[in-house]
C-alpha atoms as a PDB file:
ATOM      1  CA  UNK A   1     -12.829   4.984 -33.860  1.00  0.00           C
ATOM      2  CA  UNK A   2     -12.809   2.445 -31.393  1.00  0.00           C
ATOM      3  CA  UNK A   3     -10.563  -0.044 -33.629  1.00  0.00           C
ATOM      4  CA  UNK A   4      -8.199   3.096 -33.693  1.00  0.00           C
ATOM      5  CA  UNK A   5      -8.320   2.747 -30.044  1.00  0.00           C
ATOM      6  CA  UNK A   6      -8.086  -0.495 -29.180  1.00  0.00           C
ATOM      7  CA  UNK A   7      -5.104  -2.422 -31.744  1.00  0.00           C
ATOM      8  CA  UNK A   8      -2.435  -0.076 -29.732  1.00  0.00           C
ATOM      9  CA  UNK A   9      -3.584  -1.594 -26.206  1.00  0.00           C
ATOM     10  CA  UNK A  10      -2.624  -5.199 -27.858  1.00  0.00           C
ATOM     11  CA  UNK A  11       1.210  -4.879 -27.040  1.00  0.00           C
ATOM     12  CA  UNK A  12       0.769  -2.958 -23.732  1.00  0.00           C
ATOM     13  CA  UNK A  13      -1.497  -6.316 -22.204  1.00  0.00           C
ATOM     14  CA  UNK A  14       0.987  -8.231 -23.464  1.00  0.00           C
ATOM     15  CA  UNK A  15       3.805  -6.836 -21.504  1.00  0.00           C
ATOM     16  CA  UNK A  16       1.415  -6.588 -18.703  1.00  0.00           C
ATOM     17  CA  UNK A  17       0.737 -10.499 -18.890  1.00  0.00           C
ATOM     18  CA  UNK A  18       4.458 -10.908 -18.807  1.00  0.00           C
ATOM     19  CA  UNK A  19       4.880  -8.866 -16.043  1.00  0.00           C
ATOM     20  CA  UNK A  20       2.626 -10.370 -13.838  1.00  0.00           C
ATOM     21  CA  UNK A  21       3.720 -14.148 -14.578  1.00  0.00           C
ATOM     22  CA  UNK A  22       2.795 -16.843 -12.247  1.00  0.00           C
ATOM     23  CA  UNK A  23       5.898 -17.176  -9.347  1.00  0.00           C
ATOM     24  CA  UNK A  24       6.560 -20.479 -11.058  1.00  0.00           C
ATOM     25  CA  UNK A  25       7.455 -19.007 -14.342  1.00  0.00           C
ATOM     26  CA  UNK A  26       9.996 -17.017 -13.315  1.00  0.00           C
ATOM     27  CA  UNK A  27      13.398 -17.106 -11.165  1.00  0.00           C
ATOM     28  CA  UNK A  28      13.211 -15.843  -7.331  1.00  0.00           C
ATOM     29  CA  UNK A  29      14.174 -12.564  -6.925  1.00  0.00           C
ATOM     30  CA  UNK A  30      17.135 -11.179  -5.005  1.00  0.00           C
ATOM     31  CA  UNK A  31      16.724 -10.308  -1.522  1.00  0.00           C
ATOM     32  CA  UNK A  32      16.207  -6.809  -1.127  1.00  0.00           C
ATOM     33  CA  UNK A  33      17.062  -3.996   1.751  1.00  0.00           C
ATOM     34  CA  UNK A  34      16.117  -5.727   5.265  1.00  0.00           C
ATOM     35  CA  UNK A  35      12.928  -4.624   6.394  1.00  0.00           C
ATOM     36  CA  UNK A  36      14.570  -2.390   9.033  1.00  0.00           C
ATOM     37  CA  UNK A  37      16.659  -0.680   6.987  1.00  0.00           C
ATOM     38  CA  UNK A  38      13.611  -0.011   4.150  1.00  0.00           C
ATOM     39  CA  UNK A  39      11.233   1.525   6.924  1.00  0.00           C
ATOM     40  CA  UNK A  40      13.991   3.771   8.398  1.00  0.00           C
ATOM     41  CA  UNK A  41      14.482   4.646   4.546  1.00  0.00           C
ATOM     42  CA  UNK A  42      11.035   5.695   4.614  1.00  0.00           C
ATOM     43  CA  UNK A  43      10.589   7.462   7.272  1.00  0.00           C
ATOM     44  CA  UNK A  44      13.968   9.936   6.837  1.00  0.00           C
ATOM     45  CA  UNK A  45      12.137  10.661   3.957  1.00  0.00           C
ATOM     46  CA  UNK A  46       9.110  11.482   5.432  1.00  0.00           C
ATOM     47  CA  UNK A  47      11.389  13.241   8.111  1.00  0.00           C
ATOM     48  CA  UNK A  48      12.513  15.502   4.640  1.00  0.00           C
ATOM     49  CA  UNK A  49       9.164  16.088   3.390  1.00  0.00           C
ATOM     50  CA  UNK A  50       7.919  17.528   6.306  1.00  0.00           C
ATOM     51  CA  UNK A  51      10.754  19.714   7.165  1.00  0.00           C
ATOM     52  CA  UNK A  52      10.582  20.710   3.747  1.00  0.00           C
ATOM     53  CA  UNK A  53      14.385  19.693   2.817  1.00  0.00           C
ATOM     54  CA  UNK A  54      12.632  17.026   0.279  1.00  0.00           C
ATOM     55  CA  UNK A  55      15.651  15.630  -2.308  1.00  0.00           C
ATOM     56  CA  UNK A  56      13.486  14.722  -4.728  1.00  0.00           C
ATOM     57  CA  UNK A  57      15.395  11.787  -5.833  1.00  0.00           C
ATOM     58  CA  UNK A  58      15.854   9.422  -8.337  1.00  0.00           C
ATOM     59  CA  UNK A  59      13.352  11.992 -10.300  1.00  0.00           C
ATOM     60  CA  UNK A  60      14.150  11.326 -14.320  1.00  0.00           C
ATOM     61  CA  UNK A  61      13.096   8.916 -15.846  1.00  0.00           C
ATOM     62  CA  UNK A  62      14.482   5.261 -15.784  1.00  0.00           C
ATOM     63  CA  UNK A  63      14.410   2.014 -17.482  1.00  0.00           C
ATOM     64  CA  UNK A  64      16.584   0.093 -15.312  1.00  0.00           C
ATOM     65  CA  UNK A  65      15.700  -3.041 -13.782  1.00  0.00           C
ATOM     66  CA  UNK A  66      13.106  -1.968 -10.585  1.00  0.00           C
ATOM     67  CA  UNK A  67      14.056  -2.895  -6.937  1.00  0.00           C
ATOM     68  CA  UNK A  68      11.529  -1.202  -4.461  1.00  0.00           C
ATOM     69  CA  UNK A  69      12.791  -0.907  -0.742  1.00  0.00           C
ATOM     70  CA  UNK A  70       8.644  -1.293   0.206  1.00  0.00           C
ATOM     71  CA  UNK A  71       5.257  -1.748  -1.038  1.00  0.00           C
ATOM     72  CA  UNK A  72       3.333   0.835  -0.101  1.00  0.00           C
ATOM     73  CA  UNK A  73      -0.757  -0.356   0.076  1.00  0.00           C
ATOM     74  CA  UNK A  74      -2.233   3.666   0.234  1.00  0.00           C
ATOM     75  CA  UNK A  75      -5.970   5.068  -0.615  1.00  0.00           C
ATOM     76  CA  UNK A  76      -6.614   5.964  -3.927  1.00  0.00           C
ATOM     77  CA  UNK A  77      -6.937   9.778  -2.221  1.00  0.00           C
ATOM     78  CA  UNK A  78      -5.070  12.528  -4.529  1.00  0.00           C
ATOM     79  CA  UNK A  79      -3.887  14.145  -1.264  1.00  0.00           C
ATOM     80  CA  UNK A  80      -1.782  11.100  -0.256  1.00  0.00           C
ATOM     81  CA  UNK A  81       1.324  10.432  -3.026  1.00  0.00           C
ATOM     82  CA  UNK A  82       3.498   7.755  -1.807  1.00  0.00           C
ATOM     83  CA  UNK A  83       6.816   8.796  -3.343  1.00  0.00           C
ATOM     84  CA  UNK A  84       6.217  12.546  -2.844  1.00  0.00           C
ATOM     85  CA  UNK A  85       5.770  11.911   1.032  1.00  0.00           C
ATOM     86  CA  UNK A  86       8.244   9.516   1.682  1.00  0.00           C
ATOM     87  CA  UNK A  87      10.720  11.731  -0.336  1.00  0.00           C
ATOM     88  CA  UNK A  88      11.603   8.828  -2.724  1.00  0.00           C
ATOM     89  CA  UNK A  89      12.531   8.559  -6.521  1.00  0.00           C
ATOM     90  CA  UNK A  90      11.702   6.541  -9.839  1.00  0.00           C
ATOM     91  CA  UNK A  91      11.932   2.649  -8.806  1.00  0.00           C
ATOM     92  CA  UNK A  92      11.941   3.077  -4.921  1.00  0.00           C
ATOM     93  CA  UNK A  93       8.493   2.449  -4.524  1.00  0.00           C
ATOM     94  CA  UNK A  94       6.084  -0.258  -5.534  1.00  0.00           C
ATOM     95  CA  UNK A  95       2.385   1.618  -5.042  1.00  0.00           C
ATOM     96  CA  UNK A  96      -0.702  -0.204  -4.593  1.00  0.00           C
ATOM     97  CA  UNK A  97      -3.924   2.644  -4.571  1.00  0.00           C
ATOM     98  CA  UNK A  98      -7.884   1.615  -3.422  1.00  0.00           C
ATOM     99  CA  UNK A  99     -10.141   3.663  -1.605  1.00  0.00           C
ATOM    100  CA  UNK A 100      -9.568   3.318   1.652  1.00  0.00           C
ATOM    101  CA  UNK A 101      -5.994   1.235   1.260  1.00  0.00           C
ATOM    102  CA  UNK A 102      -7.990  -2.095   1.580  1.00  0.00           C
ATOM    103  CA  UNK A 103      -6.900  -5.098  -1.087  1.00  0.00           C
ATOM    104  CA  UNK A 104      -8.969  -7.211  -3.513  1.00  0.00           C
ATOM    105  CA  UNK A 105      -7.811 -10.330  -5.139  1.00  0.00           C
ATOM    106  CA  UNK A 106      -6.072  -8.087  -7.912  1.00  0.00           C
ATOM    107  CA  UNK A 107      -4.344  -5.681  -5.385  1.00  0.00           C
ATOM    108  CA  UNK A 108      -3.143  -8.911  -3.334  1.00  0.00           C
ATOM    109  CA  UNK A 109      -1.604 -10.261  -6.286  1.00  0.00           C
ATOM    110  CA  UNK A 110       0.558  -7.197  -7.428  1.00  0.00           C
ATOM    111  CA  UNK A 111       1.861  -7.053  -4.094  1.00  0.00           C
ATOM    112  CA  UNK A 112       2.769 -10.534  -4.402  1.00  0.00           C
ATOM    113  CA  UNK A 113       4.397  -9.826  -7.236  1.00  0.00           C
ATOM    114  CA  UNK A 114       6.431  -7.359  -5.336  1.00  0.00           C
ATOM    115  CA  UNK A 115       7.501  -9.202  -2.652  1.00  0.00           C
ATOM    116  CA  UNK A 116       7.972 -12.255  -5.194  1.00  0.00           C
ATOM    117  CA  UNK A 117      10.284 -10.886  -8.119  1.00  0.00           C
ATOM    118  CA  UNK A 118      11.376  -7.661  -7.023  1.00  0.00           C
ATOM    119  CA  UNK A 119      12.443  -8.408  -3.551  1.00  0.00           C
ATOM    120  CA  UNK A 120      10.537  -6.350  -1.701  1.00  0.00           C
ATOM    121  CA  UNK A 121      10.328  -7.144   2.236  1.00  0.00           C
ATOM    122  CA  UNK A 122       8.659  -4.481   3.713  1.00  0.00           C
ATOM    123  CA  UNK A 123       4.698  -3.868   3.337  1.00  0.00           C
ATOM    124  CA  UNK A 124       2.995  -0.168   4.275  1.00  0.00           C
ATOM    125  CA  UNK A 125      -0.532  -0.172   4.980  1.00  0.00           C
ATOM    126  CA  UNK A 126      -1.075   3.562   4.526  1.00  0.00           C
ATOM    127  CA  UNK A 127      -3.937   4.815   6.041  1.00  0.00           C
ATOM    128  CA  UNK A 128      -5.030   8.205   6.499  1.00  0.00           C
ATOM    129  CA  UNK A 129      -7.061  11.582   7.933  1.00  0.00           C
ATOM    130  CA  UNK A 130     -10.379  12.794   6.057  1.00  0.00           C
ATOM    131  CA  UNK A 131     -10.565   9.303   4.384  1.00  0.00           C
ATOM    132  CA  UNK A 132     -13.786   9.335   2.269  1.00  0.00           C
ATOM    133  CA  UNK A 133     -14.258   5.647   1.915  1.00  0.00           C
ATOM    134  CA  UNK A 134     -13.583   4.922   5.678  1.00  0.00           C
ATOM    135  CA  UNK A 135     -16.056   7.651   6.156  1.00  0.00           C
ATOM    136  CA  UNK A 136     -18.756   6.408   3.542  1.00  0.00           C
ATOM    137  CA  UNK A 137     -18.326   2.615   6.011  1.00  0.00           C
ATOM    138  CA  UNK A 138     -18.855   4.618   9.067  1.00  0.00           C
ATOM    139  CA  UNK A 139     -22.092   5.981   7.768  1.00  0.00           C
ATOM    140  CA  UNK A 140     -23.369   2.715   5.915  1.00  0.00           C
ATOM    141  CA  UNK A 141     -22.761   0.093   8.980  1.00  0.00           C
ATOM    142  CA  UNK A 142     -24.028  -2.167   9.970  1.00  0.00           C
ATOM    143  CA  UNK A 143     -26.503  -1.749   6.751  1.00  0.00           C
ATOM    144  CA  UNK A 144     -25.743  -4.859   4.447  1.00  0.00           C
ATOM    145  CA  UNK A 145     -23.718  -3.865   1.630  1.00  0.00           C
ATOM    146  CA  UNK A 146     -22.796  -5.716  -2.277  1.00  0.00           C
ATOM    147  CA  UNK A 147     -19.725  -2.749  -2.167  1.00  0.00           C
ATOM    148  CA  UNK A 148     -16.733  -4.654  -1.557  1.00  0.00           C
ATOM    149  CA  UNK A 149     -14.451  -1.597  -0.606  1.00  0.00           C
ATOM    150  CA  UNK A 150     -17.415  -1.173   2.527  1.00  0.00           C
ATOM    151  CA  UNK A 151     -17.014  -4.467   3.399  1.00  0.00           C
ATOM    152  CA  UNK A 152     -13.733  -4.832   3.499  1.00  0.00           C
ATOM    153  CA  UNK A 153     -13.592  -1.397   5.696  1.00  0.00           C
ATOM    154  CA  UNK A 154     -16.754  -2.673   8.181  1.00  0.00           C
ATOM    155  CA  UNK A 155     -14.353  -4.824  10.463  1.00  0.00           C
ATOM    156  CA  UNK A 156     -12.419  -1.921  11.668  1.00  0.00           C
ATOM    157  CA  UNK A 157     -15.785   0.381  12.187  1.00  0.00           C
ATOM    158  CA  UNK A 158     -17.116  -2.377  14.174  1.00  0.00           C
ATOM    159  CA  UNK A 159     -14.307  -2.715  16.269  1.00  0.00           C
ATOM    160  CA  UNK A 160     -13.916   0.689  17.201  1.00  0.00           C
ATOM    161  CA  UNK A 161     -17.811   1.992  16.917  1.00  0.00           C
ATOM    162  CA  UNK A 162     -18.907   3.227  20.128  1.00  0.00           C
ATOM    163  CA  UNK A 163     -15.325   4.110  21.572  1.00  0.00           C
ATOM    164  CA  UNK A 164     -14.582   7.869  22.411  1.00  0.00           C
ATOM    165  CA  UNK A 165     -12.749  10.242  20.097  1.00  0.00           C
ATOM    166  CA  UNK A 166     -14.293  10.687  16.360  1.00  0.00           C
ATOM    167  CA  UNK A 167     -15.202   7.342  15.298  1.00  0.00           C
ATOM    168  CA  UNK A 168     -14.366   8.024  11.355  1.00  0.00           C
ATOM    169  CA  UNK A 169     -10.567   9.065  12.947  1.00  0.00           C
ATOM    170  CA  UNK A 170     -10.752   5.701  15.073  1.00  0.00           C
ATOM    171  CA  UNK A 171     -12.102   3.229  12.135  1.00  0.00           C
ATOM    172  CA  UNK A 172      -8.775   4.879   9.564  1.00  0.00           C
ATOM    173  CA  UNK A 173      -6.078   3.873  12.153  1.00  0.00           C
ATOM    174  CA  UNK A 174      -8.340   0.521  12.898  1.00  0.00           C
ATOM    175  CA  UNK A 175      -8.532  -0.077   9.277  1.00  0.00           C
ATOM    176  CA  UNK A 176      -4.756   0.107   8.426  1.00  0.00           C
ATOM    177  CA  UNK A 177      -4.575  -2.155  11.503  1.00  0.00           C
ATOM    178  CA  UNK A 178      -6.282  -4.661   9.927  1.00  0.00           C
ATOM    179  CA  UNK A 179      -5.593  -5.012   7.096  1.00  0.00           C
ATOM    180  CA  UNK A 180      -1.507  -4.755   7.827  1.00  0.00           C
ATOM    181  CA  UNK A 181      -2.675  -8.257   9.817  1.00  0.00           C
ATOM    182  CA  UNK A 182      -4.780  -9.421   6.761  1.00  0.00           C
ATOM    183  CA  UNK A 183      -2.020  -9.511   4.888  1.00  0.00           C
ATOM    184  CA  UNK A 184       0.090 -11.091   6.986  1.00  0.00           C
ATOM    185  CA  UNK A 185      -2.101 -13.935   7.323  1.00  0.00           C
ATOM    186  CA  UNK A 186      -2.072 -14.444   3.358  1.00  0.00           C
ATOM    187  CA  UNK A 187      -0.520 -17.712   2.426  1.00  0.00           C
ATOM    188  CA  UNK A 188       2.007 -15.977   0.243  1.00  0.00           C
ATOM    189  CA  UNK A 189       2.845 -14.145   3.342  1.00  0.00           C
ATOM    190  CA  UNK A 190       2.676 -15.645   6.058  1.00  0.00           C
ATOM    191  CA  UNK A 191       5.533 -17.605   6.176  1.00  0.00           C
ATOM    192  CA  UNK A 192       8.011 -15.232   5.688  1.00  0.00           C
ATOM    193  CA  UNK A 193       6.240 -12.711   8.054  1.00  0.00           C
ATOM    194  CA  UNK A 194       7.175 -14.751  11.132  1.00  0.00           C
ATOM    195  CA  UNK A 195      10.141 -15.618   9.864  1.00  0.00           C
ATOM    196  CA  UNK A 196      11.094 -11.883  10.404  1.00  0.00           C
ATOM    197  CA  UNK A 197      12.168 -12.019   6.591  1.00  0.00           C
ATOM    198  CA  UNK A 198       9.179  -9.923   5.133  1.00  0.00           C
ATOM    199  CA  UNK A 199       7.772  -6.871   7.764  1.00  0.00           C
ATOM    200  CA  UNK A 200       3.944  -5.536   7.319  1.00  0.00           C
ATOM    201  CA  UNK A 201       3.405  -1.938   8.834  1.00  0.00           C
ATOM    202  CA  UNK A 202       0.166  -0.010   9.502  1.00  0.00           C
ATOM    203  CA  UNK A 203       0.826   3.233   8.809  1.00  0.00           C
ATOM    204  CA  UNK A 204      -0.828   6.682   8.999  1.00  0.00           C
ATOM    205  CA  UNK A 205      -0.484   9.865   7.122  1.00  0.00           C
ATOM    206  CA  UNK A 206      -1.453  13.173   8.464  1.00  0.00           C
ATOM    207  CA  UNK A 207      -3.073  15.597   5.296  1.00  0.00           C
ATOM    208  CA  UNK A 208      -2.188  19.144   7.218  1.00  0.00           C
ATOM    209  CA  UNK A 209       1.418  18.091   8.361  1.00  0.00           C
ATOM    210  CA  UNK A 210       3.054  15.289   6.022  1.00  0.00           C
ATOM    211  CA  UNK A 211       3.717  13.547   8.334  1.00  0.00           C
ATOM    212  CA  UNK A 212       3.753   9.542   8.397  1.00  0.00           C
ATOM    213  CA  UNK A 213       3.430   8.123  11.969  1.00  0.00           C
ATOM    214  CA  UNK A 214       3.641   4.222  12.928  1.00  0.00           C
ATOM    215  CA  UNK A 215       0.384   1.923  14.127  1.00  0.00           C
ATOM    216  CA  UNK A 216       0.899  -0.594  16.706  1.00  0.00           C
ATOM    217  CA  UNK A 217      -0.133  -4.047  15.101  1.00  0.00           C
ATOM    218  CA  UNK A 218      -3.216  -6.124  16.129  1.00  0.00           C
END
């Protein structure tokens, strides 16, 4: 059984290898929509969803060649579908998913890929309400922790623990915060970011209403 299993994964790691070259291998991507014009994409979309007049599109399926307006870096949360909220279609979107929309080396390097080949210049941090893992950090710190989705999360409980207002509510804007300016500090990044050429936004998304408001940034 697990032969039967494992010879048809050969050619899908293959492809996966392929697609996730080094930057050297492969030729720079075109530029894509300006970051501007990507977020206002967004957030009509959002704008949609909520008023329920959602499109829906780009919805069949697709093989062309993929040219996201925007990463979107979102909790692995089942309430919180990127596309579905945003009101966007096949290819639109390039989602990244961990609990509590924090990034490990592997999540860094798919959005590099992103911003790399496809195009993409505009980054969402998408946090959000009722988030479990933001919750889980708010009732583990300060305790000293091997879980690297609680550490990466502790910053933005410290830095808002002991202010007024709900402090798991405070720690899931903090944390999109955060990590929008984590990212932006990344060497494949950073660059481009103050150039004005590539735009990281914290994010947050509201469960009961759908809707998608705009963090300041640190």
């Amino acid at each position: 059984m697990r032969t039967k299993l494992t010879r048809p994964l050969a050619p899908i790691v293959f492809l996966a290898i392929l697609a996730f070259a080094p930057v050297a291998r492969c030729a720079a991507a075109a530029p894509g929509l300006p970051p501007a014009t990507a977020l206002q994409q967004l957030l009509d979309g959002n704008a949609r969803y909520t008023t329920d007049k959602a499109a829906r599109p780009g919805s069949r399926p697709s093989a062309a060649a993929q040219h996201p307006a925007a990463v979107i870096l979102s909790c692995a949360d089942s309430r919180v579908p990127p596309e579905i909220l945003f009101d966007q279609g096949v290819g639109a979107l390039f989602v990244v998913r961990d609990a509590g929309n924090t990034f490990d080396r592997l999540a860094l390097e798919s959005i590099e890929y992103a911003v790399a080949h496809l195009g993409t210049r505009l980054i969402v941090v998408l946090g959000h309400d009722q988030c479990g893992a933001v919750k889980a950090a708010v009732d583990q710190y300060p305790k000293p922790t091997d879980s690297v989705m609680l550490k990466n999360i502790y910053p933005a409980v410290g830095k808002t623990h002991g202010k007024p207002g709900d402090p798991v509510s405070n720690a899931v804007s903090e944390n999109a915060i955060l990590t929008a300016a984590r990212l932006a500090h990344e060497p494949a990044f950073a660059a481009r970011v103050a150039d004005g050429d590539l735009k990281i936004v914290p994010a947050r998304y509201n469960l009961a209403t759908g809707a998608v408001t705009l963090l300041p940034p640190e």
